[in-house]
Protein backbone atom coordinates (compact mmCIF):
# COMPACT_ATOMS: atom_id res chain seq x y z
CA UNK A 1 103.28 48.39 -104.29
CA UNK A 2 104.54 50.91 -101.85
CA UNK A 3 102.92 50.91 -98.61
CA UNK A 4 101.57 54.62 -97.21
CA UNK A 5 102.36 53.26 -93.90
CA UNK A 6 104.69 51.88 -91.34
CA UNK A 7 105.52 51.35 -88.45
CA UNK A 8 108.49 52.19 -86.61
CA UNK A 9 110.35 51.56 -83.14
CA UNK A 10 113.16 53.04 -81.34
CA UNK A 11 114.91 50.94 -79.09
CA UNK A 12 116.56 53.10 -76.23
CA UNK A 13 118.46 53.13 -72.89
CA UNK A 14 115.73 53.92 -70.86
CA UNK A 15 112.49 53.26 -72.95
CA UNK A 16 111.00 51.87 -75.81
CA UNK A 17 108.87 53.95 -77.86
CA UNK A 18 106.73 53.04 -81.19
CA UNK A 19 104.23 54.34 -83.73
CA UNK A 20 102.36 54.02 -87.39
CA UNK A 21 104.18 57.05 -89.32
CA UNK A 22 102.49 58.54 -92.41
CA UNK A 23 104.83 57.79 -95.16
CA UNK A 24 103.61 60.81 -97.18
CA UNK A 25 103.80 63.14 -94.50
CA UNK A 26 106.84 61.46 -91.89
CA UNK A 27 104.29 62.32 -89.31
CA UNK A 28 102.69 59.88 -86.94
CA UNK A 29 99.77 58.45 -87.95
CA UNK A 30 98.75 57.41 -84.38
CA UNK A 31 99.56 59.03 -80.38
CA UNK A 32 103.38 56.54 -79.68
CA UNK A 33 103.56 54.31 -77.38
CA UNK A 34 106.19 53.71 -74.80
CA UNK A 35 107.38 51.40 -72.17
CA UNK A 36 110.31 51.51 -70.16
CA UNK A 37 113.41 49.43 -71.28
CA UNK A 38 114.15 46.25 -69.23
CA UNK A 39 116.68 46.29 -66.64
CA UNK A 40 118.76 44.33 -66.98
CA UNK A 41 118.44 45.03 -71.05
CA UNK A 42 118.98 41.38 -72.05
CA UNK A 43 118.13 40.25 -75.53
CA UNK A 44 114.94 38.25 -74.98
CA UNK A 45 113.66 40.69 -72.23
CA UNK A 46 114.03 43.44 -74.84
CA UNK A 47 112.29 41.86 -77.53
CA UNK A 48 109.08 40.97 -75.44
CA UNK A 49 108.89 44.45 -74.92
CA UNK A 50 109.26 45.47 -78.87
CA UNK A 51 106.27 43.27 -79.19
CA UNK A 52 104.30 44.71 -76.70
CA UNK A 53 104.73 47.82 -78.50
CA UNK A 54 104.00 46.45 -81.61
CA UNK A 55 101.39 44.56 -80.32
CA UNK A 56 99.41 47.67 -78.95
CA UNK A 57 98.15 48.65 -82.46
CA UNK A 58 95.98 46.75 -84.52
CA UNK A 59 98.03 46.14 -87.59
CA UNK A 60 98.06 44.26 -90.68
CA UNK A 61 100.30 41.71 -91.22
CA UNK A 62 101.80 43.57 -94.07
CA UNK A 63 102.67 46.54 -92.73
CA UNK A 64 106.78 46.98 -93.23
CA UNK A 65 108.21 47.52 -89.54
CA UNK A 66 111.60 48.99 -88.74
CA UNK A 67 113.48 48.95 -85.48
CA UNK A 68 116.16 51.17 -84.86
CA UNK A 69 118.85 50.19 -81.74
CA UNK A 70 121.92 51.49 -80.54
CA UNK A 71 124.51 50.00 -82.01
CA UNK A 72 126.74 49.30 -85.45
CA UNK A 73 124.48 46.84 -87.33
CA UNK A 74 125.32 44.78 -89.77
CA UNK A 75 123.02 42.78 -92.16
CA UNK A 76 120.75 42.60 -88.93
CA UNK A 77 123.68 42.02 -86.53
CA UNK A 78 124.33 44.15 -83.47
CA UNK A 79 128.45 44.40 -83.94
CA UNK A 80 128.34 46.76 -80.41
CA UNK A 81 126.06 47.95 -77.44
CA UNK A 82 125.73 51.47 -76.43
CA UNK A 83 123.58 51.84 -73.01
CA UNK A 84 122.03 48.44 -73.47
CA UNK A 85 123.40 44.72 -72.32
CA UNK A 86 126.95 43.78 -73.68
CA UNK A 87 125.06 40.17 -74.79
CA UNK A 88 123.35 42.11 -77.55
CA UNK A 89 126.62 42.38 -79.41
CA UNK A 90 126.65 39.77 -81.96
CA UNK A 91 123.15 39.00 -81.54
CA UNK A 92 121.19 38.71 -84.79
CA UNK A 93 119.07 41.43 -83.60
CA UNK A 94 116.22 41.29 -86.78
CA UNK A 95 115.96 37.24 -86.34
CA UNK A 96 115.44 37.55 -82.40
CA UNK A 97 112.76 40.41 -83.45
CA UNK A 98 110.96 38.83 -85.74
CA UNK A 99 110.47 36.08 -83.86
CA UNK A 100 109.36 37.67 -81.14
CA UNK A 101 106.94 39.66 -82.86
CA UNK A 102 105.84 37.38 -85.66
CA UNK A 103 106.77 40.05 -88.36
CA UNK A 104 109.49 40.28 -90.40
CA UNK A 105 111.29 43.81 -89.33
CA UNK A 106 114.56 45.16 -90.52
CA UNK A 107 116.68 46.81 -87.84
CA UNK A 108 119.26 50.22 -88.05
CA UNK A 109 120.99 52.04 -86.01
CA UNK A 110 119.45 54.42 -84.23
CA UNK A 111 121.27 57.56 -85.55
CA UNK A 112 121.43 56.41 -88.94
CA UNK A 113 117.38 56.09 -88.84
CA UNK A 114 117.14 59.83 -87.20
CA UNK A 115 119.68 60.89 -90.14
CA UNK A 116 117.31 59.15 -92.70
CA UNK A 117 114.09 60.63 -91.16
CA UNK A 118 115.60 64.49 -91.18
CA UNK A 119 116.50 63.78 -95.10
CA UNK A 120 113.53 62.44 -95.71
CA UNK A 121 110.71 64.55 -93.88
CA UNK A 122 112.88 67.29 -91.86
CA UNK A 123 115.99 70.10 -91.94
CA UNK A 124 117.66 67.96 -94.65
CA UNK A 125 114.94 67.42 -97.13
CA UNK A 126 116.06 68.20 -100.92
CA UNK A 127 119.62 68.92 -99.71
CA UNK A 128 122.04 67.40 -102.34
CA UNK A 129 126.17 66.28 -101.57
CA UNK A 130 126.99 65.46 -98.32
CA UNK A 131 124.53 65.93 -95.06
CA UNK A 132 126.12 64.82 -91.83
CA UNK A 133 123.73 64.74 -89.19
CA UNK A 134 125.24 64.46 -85.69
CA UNK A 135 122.76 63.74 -82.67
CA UNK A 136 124.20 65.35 -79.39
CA UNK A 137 123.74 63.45 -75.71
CA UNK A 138 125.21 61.20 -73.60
CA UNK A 139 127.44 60.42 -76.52
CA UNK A 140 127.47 61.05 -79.96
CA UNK A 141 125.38 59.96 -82.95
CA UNK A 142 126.10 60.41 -86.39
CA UNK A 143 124.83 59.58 -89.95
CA UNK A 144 126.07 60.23 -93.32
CA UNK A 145 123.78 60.94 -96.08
CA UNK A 146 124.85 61.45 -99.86
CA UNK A 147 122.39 62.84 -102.33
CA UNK A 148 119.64 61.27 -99.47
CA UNK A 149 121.14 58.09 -99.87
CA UNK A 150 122.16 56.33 -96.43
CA UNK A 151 125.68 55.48 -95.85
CA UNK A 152 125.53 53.49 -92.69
CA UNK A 153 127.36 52.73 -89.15
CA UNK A 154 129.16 56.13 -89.72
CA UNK A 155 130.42 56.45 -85.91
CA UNK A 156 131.80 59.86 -86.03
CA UNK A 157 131.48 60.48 -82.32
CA UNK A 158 134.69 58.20 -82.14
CA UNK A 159 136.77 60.71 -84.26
CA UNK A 160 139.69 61.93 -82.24
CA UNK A 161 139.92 65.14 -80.69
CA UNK A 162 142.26 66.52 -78.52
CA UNK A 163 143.57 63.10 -77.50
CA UNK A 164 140.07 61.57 -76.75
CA UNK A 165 137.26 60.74 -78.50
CA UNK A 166 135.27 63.35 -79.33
CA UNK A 167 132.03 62.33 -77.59
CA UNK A 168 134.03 62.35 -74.52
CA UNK A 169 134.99 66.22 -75.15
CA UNK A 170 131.51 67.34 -76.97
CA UNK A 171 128.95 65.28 -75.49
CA UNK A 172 126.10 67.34 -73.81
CA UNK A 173 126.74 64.81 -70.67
CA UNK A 174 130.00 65.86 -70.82
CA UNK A 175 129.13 69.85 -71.06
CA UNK A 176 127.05 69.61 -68.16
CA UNK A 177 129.45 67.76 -65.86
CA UNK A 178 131.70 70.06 -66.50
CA UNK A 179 129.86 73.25 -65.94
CA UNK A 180 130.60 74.58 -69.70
CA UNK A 181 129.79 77.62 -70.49
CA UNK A 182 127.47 78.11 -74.05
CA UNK A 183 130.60 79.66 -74.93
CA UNK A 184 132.91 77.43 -74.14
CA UNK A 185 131.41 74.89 -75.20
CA UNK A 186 130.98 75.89 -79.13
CA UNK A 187 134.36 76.34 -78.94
CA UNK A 188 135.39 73.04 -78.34
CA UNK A 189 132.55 71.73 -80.79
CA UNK A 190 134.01 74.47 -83.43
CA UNK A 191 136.91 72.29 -83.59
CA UNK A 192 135.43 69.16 -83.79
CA UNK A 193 133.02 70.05 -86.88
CA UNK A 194 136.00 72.28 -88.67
CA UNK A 195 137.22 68.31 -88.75
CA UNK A 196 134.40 67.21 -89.88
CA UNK A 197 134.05 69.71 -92.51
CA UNK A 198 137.90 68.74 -93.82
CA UNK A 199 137.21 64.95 -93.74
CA UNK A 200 134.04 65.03 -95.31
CA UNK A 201 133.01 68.44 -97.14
CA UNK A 202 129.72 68.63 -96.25
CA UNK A 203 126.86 70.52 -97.73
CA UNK A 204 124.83 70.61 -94.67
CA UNK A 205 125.11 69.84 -90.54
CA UNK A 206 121.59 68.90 -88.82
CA UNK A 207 122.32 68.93 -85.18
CA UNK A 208 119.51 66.57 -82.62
CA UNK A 209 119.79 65.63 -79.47
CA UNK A 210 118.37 66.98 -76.79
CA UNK A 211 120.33 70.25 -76.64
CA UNK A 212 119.38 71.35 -80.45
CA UNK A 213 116.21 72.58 -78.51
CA UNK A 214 118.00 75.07 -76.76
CA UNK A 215 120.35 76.14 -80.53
CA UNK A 216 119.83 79.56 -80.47
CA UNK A 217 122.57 79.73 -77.12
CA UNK A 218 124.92 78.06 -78.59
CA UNK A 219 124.86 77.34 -82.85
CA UNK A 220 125.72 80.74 -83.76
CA UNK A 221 128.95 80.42 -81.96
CA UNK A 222 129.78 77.29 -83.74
CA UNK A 223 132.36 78.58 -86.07
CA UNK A 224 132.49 76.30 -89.45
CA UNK A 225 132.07 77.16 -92.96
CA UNK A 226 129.10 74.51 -93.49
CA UNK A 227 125.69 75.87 -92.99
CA UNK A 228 124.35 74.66 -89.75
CA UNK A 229 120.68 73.98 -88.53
CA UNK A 230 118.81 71.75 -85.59
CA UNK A 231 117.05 68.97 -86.10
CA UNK A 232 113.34 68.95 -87.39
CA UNK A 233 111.84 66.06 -85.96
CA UNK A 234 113.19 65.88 -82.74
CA UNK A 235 112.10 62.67 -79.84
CA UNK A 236 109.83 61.28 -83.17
CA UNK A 237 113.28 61.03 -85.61
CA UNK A 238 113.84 57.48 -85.19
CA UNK A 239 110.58 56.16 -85.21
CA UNK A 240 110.25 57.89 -88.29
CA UNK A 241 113.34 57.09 -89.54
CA UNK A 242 113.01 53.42 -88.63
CA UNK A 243 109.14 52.91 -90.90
CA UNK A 244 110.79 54.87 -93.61
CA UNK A 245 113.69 52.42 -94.02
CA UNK A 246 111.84 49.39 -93.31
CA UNK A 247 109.21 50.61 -96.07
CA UNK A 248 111.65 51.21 -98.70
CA UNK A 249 113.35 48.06 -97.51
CA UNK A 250 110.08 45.67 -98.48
CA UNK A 251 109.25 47.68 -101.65
């Protein structure tokens, strides 16, 4: 049986955040919860706090739970660490949280469970071929999605440009350190999605991130011939994206 709800977390840099989520709706089914992320972000420190989260709503035993953390994993296995401890990579990430919780979870990346929660509920619902959703921050995020179908641990913030990785020319940290212009700015992230767009021949870009709140100074300079849009779900996307996949994971 398919559950109607689950529960998702999202494992970040700076705090931990968790809710139910409405399976029928991708909308949370209770007000999140959040507490700050351990410092330093060690494995076992991290994973008390997951179950504190967890452990602030009064759910069944049943209920699928997904955790989404920042960094390529594979069949539950953190294979890097982005803005948490370096002793997370190869750390069987779903083992340590389930036994710190007492539930069986299944973990994801965190922009691969954003990706899956915009496909699923958001700006990419119903869209069919390639959608390439790119989250835009300190770094950047990516996930691939064909015909809605996840294909994980994409990385495309690590695709060359200009000699660097891109992240390191397109990230919004990197736009605000250097004083870019809006315009100046697109520019440079013009070029990185025209690559993009040759490697991968999208049907659709969702943009997140922090800065896809403020689109409207800086998306319709973007010059690509892939239709373009921000983000629908915003600071809830991997929470949502997390239950989603851990639901469809148990069923």
């Amino acid at each position: 049986m398919t559950a109607s709800i689950a529960f998702g977390v999202d494992i970040g840099g700076s705090g931990i955040k968790g809710a139910p989520v409405d399976l029928s709706t991708g909308e949370l089914s209770a007000e999140r919860v959040r507490i700050p992320t351990p410092k330093p972000s060690k494995p076992a420190a991290v994973a008390k706090v997951v179950a504190e989260v967890v452990d602030s709503f009064d759910l069944p035993k049943d209920v699928p739970v997904g955790i989404t953390f920042p960094a390529i994993i594979v069949d539950g296995v953190a294979r890097s660490a982005a803005n948490v401890d370096d002793d997370w990579i190869g750390t069987d990430v779903e083992k340590l949280i389930s036994k710190a919780t007492g539930r069986q979870v299944f973990v994801c990346n965190d922009a691969d469970a954003a990706g899956v929660a915009e496909a699923a509920f958001g700006a990419a619902k119903g869209v069919r071929g390639n959608v390439i959703v790119t989250t835009i921050g300190t770094g950047i995020g990516s996930a691939f999605i064909n015909d809605g179908v996840l294909v994980p641990n994409t990385e495309l913030g690590h695709l060359e440009l200009d000699g660097h990785k891109a992240e390191h020319r397109i990230a919004d940290s990197v736009r605000e350190r250097e004083d870019l212009s809006w315009e100046r700015w697109a520019k440079r992230l013009s070029k990185y999605y025209q690559h993009v767009e040759f490697l991968f021949s999208p049907s659709l870009f969702v943009v997140g991130g922090g800065v896809s709140k403020k689109h409207a100074k800086w998306m319709p300079q973007v010059e690509c011939e892939t239709k373009m849009v921000p983000a629908a779900l915003q600071n809830n996307a991997g929470i949502v994206g997390a239950a989603h996949l851990a639901a469809k994971h148990r069923s």
